[in-house]
C-alpha atoms as a PDB file:
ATOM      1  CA  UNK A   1      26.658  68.772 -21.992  1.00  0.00           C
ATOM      2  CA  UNK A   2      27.664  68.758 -25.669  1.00  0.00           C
ATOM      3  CA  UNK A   3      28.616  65.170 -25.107  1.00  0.00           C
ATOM      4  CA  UNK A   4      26.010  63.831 -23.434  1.00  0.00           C
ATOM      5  CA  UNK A   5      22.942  65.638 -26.509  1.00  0.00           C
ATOM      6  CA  UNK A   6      25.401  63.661 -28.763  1.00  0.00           C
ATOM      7  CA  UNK A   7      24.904  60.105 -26.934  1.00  0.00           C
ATOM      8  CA  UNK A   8      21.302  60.783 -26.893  1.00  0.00           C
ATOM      9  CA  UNK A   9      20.859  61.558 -30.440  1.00  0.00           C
ATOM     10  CA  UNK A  10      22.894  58.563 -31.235  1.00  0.00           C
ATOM     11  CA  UNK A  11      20.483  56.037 -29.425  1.00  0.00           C
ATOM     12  CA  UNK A  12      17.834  57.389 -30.924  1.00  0.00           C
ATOM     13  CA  UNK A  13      18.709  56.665 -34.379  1.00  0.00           C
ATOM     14  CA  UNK A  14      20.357  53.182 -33.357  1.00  0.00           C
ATOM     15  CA  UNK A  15      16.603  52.529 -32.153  1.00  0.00           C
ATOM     16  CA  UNK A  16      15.423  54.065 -35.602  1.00  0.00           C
ATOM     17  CA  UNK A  17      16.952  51.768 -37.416  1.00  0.00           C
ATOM     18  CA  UNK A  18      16.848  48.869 -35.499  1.00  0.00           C
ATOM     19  CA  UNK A  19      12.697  49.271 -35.480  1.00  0.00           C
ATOM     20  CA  UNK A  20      12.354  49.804 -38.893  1.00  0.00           C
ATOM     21  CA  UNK A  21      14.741  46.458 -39.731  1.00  0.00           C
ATOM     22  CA  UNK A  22      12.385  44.397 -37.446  1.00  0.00           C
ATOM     23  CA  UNK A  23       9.446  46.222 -39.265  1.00  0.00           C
ATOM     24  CA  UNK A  24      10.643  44.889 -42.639  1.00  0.00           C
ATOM     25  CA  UNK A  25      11.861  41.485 -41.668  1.00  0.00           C
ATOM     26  CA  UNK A  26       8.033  41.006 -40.108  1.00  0.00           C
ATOM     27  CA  UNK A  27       6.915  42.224 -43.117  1.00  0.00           C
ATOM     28  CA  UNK A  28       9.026  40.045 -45.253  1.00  0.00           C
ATOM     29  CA  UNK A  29       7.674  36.792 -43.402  1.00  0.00           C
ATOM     30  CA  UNK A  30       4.012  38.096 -43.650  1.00  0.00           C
ATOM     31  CA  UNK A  31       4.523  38.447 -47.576  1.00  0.00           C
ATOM     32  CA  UNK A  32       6.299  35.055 -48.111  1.00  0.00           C
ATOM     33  CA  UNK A  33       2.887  33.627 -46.080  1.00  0.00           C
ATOM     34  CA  UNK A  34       0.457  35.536 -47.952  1.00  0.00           C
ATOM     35  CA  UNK A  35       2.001  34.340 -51.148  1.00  0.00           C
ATOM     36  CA  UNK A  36       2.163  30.855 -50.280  1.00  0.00           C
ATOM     37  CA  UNK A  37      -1.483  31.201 -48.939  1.00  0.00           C
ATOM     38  CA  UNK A  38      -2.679  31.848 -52.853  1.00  0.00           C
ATOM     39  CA  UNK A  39      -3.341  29.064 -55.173  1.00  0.00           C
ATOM     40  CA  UNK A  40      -1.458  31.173 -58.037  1.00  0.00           C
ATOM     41  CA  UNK A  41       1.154  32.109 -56.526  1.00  0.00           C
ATOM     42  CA  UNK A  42       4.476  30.610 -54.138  1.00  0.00           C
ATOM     43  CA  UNK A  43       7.534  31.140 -53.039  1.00  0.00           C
ATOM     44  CA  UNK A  44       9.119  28.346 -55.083  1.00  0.00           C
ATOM     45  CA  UNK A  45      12.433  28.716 -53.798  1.00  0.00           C
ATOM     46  CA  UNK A  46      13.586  31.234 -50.472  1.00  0.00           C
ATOM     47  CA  UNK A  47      17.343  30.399 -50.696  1.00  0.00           C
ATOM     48  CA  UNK A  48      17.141  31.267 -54.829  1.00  0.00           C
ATOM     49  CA  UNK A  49      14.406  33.847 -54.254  1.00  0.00           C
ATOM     50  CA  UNK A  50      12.388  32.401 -57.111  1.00  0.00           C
ATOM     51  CA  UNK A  51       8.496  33.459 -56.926  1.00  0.00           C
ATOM     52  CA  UNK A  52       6.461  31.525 -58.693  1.00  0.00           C
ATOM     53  CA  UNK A  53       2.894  31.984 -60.938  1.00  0.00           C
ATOM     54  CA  UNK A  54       0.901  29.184 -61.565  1.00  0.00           C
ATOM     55  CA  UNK A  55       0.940  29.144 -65.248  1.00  0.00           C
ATOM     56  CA  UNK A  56      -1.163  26.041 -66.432  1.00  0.00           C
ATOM     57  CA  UNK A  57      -2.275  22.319 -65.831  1.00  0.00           C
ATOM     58  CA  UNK A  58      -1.226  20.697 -69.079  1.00  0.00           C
ATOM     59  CA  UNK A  59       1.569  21.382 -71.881  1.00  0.00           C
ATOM     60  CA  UNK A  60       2.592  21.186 -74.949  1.00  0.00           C
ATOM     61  CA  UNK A  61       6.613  20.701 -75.024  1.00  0.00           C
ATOM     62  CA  UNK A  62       6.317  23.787 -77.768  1.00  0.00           C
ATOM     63  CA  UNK A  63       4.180  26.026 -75.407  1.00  0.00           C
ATOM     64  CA  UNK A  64       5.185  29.663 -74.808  1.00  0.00           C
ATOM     65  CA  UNK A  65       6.611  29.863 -71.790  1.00  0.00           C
ATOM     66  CA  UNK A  66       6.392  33.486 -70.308  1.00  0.00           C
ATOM     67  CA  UNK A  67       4.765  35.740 -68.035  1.00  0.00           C
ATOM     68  CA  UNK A  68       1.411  36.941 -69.365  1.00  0.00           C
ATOM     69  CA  UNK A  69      -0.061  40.270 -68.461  1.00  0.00           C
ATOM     70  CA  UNK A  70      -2.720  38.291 -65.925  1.00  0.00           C
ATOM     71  CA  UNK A  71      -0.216  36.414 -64.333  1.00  0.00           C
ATOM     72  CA  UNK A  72       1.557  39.794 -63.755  1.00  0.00           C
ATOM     73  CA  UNK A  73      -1.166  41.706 -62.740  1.00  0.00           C
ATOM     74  CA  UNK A  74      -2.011  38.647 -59.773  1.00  0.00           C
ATOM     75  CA  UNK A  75       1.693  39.082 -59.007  1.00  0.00           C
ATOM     76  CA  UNK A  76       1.437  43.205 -58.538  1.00  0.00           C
ATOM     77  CA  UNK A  77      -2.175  42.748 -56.869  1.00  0.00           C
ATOM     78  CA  UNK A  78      -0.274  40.632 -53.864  1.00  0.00           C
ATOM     79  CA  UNK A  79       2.592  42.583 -53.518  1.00  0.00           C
ATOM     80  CA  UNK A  80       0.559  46.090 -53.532  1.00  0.00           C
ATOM     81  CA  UNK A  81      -0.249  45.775 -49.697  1.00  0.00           C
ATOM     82  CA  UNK A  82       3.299  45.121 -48.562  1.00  0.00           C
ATOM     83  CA  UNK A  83       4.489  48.493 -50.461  1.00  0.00           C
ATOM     84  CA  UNK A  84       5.529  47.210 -53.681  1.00  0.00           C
ATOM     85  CA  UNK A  85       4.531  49.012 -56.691  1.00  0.00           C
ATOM     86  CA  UNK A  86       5.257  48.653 -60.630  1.00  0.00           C
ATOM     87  CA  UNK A  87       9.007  50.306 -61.413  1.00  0.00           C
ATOM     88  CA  UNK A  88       8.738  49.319 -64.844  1.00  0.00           C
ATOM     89  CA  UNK A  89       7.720  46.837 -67.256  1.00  0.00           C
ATOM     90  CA  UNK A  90       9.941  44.387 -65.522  1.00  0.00           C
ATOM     91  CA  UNK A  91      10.679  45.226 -61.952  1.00  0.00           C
ATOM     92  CA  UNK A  92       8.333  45.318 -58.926  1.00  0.00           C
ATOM     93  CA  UNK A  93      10.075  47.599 -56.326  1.00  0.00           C
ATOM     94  CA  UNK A  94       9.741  48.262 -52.489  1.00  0.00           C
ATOM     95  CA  UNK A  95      11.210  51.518 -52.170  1.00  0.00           C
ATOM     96  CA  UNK A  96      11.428  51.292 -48.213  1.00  0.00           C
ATOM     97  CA  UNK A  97      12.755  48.196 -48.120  1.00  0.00           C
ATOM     98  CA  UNK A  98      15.161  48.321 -51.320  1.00  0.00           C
ATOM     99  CA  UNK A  99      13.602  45.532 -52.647  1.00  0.00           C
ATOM    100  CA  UNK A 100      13.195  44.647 -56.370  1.00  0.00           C
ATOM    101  CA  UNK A 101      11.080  41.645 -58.376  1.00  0.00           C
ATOM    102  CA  UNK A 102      12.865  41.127 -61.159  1.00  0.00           C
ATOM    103  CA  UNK A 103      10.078  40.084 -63.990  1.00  0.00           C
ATOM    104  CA  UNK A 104      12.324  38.306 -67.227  1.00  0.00           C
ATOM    105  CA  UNK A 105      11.683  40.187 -70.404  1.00  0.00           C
ATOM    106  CA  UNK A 106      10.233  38.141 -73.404  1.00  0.00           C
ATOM    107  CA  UNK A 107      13.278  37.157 -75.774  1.00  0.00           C
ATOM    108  CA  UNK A 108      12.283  34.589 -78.455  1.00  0.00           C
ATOM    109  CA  UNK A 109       9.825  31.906 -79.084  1.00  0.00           C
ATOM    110  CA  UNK A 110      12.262  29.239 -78.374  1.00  0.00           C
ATOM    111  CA  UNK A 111      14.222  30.501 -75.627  1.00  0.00           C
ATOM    112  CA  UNK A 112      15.510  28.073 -73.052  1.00  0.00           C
ATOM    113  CA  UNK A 113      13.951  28.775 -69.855  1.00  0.00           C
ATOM    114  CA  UNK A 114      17.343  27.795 -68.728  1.00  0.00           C
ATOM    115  CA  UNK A 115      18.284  31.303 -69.619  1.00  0.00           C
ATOM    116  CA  UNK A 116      15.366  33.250 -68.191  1.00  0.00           C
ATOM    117  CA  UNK A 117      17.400  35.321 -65.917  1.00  0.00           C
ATOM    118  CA  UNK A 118      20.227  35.653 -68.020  1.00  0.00           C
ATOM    119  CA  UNK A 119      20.476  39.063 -68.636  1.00  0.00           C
ATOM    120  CA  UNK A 120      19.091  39.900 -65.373  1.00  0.00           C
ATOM    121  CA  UNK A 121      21.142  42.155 -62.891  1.00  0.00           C
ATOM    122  CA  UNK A 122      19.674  40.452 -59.212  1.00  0.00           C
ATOM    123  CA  UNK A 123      21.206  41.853 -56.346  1.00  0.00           C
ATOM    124  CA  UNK A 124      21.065  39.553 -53.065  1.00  0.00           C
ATOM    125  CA  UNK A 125      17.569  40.537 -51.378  1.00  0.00           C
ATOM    126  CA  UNK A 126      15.662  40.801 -54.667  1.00  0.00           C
ATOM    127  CA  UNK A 127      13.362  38.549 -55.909  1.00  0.00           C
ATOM    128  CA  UNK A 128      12.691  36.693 -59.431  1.00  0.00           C
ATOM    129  CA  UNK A 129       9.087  36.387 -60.691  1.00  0.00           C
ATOM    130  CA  UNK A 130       9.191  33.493 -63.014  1.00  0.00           C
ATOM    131  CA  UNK A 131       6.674  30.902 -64.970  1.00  0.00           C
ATOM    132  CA  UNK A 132       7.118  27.275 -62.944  1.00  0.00           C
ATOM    133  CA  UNK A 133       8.954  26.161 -66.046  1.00  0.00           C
ATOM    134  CA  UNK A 134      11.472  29.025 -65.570  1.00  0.00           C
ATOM    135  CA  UNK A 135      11.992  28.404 -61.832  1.00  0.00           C
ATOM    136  CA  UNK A 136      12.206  24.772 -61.893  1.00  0.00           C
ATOM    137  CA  UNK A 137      14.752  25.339 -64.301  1.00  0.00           C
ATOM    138  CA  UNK A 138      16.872  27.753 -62.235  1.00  0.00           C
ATOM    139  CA  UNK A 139      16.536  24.975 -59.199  1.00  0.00           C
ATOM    140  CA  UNK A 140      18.169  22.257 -61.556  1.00  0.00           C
ATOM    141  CA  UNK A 141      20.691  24.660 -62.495  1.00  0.00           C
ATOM    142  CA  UNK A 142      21.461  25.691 -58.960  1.00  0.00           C
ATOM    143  CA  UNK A 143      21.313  22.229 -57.191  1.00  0.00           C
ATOM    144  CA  UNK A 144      22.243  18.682 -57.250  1.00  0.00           C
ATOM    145  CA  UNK A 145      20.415  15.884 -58.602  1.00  0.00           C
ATOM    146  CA  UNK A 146      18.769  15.067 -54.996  1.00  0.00           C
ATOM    147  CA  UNK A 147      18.024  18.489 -53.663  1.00  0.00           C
ATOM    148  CA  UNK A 148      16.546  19.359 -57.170  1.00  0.00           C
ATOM    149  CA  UNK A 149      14.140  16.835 -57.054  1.00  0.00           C
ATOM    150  CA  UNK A 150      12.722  17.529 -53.192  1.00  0.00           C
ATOM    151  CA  UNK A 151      12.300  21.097 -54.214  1.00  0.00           C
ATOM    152  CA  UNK A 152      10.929  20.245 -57.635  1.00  0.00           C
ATOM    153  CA  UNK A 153       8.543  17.845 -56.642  1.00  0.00           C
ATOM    154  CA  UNK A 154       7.278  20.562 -53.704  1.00  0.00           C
ATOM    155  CA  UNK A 155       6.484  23.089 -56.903  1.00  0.00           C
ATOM    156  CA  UNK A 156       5.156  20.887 -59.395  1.00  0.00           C
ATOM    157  CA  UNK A 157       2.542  19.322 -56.648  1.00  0.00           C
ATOM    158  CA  UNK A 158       1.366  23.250 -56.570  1.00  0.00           C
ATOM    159  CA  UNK A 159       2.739  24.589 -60.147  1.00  0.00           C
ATOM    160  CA  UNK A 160       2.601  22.358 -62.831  1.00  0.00           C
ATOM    161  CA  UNK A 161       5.344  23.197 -65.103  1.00  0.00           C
ATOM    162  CA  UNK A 162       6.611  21.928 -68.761  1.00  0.00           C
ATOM    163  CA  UNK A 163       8.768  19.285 -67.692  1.00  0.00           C
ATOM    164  CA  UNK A 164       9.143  18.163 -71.285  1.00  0.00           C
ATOM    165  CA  UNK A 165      10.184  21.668 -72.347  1.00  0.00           C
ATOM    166  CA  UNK A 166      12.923  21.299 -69.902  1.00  0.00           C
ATOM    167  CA  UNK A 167      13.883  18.061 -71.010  1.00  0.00           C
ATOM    168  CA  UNK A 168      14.483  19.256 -74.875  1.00  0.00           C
ATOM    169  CA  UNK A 169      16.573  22.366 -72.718  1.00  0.00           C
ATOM    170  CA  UNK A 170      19.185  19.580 -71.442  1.00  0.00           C
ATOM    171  CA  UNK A 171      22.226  19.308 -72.738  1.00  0.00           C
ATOM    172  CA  UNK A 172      22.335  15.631 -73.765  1.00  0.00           C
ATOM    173  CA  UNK A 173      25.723  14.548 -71.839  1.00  0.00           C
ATOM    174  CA  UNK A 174      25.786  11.257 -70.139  1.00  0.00           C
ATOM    175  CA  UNK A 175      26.745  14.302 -67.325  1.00  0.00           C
ATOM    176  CA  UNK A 176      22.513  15.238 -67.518  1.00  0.00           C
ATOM    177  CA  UNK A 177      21.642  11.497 -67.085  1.00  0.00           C
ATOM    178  CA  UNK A 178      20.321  11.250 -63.997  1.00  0.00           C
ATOM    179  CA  UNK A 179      18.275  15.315 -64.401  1.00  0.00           C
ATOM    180  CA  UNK A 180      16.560  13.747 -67.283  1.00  0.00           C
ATOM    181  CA  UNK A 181      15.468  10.660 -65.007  1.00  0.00           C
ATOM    182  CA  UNK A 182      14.839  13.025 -62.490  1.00  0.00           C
ATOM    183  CA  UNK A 183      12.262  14.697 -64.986  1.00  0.00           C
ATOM    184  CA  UNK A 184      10.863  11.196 -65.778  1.00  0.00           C
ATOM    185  CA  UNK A 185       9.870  10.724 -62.033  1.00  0.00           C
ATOM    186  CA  UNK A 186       8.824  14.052 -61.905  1.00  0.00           C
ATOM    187  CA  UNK A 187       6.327  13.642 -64.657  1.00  0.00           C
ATOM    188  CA  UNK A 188       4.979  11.303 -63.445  1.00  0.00           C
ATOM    189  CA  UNK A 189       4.006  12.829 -60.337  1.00  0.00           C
ATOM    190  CA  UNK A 190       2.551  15.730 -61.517  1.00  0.00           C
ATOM    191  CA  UNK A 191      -0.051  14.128 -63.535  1.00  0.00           C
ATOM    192  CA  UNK A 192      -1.005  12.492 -60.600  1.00  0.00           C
ATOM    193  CA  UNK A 193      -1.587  15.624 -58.593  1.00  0.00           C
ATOM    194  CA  UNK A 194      -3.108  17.493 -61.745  1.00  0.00           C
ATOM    195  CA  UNK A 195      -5.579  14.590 -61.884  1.00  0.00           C
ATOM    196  CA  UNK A 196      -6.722  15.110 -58.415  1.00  0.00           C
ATOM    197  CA  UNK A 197      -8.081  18.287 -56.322  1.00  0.00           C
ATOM    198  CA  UNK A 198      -6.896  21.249 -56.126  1.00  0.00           C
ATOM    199  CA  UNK A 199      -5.291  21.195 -59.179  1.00  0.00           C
ATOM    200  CA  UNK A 200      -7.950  19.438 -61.177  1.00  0.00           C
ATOM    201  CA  UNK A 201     -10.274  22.634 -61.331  1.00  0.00           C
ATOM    202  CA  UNK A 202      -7.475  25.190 -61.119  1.00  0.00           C
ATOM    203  CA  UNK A 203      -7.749  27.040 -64.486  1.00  0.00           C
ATOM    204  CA  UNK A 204      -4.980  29.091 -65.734  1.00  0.00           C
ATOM    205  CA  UNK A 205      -5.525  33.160 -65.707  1.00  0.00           C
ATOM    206  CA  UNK A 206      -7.349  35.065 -67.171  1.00  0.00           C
END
């Protein structure tokens, strides 16, 4: 008898946990779609986990490149109905689903964007929030030449970012020759899409 209450407690909290896995994985998907449904927002990168804001349509090479409190607040606004709420001044947590958005704190006016996630501890099913500069430059760090550029040219046609700020970032070895054509080609795409709706009348926010 004793035996058979313990194999009946046990599938019940196999099915548990199996239900509430499938719950989170559904609501996983339905997150990535709803932020790749917005026009400020994307999931720049699912491998990398790199979530991107749409920061502006034109840059200066000198441009600050960080997270501003709008950009933030759209980021917190679309993650509220999935659970996630504000941990601190950097990290967007889902409790539930032990799920944090790491949010890079401000360092210095001329910080590589390179180095945005530095001195940030990610753990494998969290998240980054970054400017399009910053994640463009995590892609270029993370991938070669060719896969850089596909999923580079996917964000800028959505996210503009400060190509030219990443271009002053590069080391200048004959090594970085073909990232700094890359950037070139790049370029020139985006102010083609820029010029052109949607992006023509996005305006950065506010």
């Amino acid at each position: 008898m004793i035996d058979q209450l313990k194999r009946l407690f046990d599938r019940k909290t196999y099915a548990a946990v199996r239900y509430d896995a499938a719950k989170q994985h559904a609501n996983s998907a339905d997150m990535v779609a709803v932020l790749n449904a917005d026009p400020y927002l994307m999931v720049a990168d699912a491998g990398l986990r790199l979530i991107s804001v749409f920061d502006d349509l034109h840059y200066d090479r000198a441009d600050l490149d960080m997270l501003s409190a709008p950009m933030r607040r759209r980021a917190l606004k679309k993650h509220a109905p999935f659970e996630y709420f504000q941990r601190s001044g950097s990290v967007i947590e889902n409790c539930a689903a032990d799920i944090r958005i790491h949010m890079p704190k401000f360092r210095a006016l001329g910080a590589s964007p390179f180095d945005a996630l530095r001195e940030t501890s990610m753990r494998p099913q969290d998240y980054a929030l970054l400017t399009p500069t910053q994640a463009a430059a995590q892609m270029i760090a993370a991938y070669e030449v060719d896969t850089a550029k596909e999923r580079l040219a996917a964000l800028v046609l959505k996210h503009p970012a400060n190509l030219l700020r990443l271009f002053d970032f590069l080391e200048p070895t004959p090594s970085k020759a073909a990232v700094r054509e890359m950037l070139g080609e790049l370029l020139f795409l985006q102010r083609a899409a820029v010029a052109k709706e949607p992006l023509k009348s996005r305006r950065a926010l506010r």
